[in-house]
Protein backbone atom coordinates (compact mmCIF):
# COMPACT_ATOMS: atom_id res chain seq x y z
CA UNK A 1 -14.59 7.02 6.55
CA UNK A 2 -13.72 9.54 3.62
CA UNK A 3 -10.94 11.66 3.89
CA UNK A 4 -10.73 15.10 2.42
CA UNK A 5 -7.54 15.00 -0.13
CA UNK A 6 -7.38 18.75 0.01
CA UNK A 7 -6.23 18.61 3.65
CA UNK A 8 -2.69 17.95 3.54
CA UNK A 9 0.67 17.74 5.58
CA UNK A 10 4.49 17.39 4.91
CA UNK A 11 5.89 14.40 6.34
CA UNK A 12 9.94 14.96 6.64
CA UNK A 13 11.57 11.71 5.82
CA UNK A 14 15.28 10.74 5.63
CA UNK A 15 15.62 11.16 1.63
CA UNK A 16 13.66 14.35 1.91
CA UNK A 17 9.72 15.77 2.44
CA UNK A 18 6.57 14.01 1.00
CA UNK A 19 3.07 15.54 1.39
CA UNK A 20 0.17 13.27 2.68
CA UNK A 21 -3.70 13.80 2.65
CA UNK A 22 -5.24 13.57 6.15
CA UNK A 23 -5.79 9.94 6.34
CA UNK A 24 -1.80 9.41 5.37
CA UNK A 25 -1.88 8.37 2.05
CA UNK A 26 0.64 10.15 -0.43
CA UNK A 27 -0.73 12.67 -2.67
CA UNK A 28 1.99 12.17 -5.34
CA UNK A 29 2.47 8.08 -5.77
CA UNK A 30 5.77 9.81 -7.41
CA UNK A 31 7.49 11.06 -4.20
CA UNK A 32 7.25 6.82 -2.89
CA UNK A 33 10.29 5.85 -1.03
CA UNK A 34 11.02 2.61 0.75
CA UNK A 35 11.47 5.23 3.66
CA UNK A 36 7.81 6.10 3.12
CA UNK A 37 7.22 2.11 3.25
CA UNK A 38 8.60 2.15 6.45
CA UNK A 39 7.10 5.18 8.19
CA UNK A 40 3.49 3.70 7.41
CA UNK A 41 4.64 -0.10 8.41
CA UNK A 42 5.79 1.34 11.47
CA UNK A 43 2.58 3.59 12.54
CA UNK A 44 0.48 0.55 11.96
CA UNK A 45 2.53 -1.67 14.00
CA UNK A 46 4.14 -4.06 11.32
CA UNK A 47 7.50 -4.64 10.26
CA UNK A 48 8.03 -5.47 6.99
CA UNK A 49 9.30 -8.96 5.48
CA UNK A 50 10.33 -9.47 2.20
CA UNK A 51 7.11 -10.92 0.94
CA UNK A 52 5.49 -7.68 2.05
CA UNK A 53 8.37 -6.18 0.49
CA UNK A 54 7.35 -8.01 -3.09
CA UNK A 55 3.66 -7.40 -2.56
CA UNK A 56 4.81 -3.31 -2.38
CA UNK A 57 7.15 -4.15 -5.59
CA UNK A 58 4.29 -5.54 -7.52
CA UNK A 59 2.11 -3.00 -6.64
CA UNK A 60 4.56 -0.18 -7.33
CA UNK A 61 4.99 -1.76 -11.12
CA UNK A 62 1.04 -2.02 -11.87
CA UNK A 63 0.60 1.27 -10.96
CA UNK A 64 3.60 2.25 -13.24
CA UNK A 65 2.23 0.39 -15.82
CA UNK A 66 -1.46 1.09 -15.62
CA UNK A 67 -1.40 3.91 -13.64
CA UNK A 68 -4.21 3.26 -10.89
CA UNK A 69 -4.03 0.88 -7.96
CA UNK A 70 -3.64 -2.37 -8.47
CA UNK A 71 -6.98 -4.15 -7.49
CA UNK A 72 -6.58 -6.91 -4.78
CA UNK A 73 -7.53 -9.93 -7.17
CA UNK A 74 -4.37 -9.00 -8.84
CA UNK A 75 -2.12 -8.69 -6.14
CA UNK A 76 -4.31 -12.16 -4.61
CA UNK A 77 -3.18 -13.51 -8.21
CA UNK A 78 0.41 -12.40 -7.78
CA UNK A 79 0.31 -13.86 -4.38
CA UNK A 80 -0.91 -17.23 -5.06
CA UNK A 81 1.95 -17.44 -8.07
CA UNK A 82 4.72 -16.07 -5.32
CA UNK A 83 4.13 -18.46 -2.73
CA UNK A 84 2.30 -21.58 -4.52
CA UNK A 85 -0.91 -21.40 -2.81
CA UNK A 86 -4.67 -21.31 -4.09
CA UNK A 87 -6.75 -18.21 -4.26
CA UNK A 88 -7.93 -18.83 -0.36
CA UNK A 89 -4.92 -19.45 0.69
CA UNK A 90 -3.43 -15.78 -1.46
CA UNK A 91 -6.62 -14.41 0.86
CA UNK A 92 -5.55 -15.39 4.12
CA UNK A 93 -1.84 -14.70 3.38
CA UNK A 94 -2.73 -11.13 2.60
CA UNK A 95 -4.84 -10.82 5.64
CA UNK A 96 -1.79 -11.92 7.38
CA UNK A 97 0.68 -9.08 5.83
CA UNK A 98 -2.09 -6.29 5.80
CA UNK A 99 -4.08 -7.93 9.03
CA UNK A 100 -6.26 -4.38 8.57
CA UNK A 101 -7.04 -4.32 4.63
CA UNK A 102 -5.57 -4.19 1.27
CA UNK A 103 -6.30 -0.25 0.64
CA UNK A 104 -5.46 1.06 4.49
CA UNK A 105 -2.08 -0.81 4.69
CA UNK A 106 -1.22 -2.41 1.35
CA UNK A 107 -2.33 0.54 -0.94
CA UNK A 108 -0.96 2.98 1.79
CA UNK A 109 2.69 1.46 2.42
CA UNK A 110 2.81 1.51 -1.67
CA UNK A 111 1.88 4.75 -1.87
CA UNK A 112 -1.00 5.07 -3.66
CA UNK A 113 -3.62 7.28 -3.47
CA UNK A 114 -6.60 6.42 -1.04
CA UNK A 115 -8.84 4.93 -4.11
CA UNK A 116 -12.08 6.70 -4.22
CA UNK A 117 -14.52 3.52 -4.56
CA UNK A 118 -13.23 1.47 -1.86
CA UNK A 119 -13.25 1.17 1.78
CA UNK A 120 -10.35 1.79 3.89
CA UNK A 121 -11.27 -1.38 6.08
């Protein structure tokens, strides 16, 4: 489901207030914190390990560098180099860190933006 980005909410975090669209997702991939990380890990029910932590890195440094989202092949490529596994076994290990999808979990605890084209599933 679509979210509207022009409904939004302050969230009040430890290092200080971030605003959210409606589905959670910051509006500003600027006002990230691992604090933010957290807060998302924790509503979805996961704690985070350090290869989720590296997965968030890499995706925090594409977007820096490209500035959009980094598409899951990438971070499935960036997987499969991290951990020495093929490109199935870079699926099912993502599966495993974001067990309910790359853009409501992954993209989210990164703080991107909700992409427009894909599905939050």
């Amino acid at each position: 489901m679509r979210t509207r980005p022009d409904i939004i909410s302050q969230l009040d975090l430890p290092n200080g207030p971030v605003t959210v669209d409606e589905a959670g997702y910051l509006t500003d991939p600027d006002q990230w914190s691992e604090a933010f990380a957290e807060w998302v890990a924790n509503q979805e029910g996961l704690t985070l390990s350090d290869l989720h932590w590296r997965v968030i890195g890499f995706m925090r440094d594409y977007h820096e560098e490209h500035g959009i989202a980094a598409d899951a092949r990438f971070v499935l490529a960036f997987l499969a180099r991290e951990c020495g596994v093929d490109k199935a076994g870079a699926k099912q290990l993502l599966f495993e860190l974001f067990p309910y999808g790359y853009v409501k979990q992954a993209c989210k605890m990164a703080g991107m933006r909700q992409p427009r084209a894909w599905s939050t599933g």
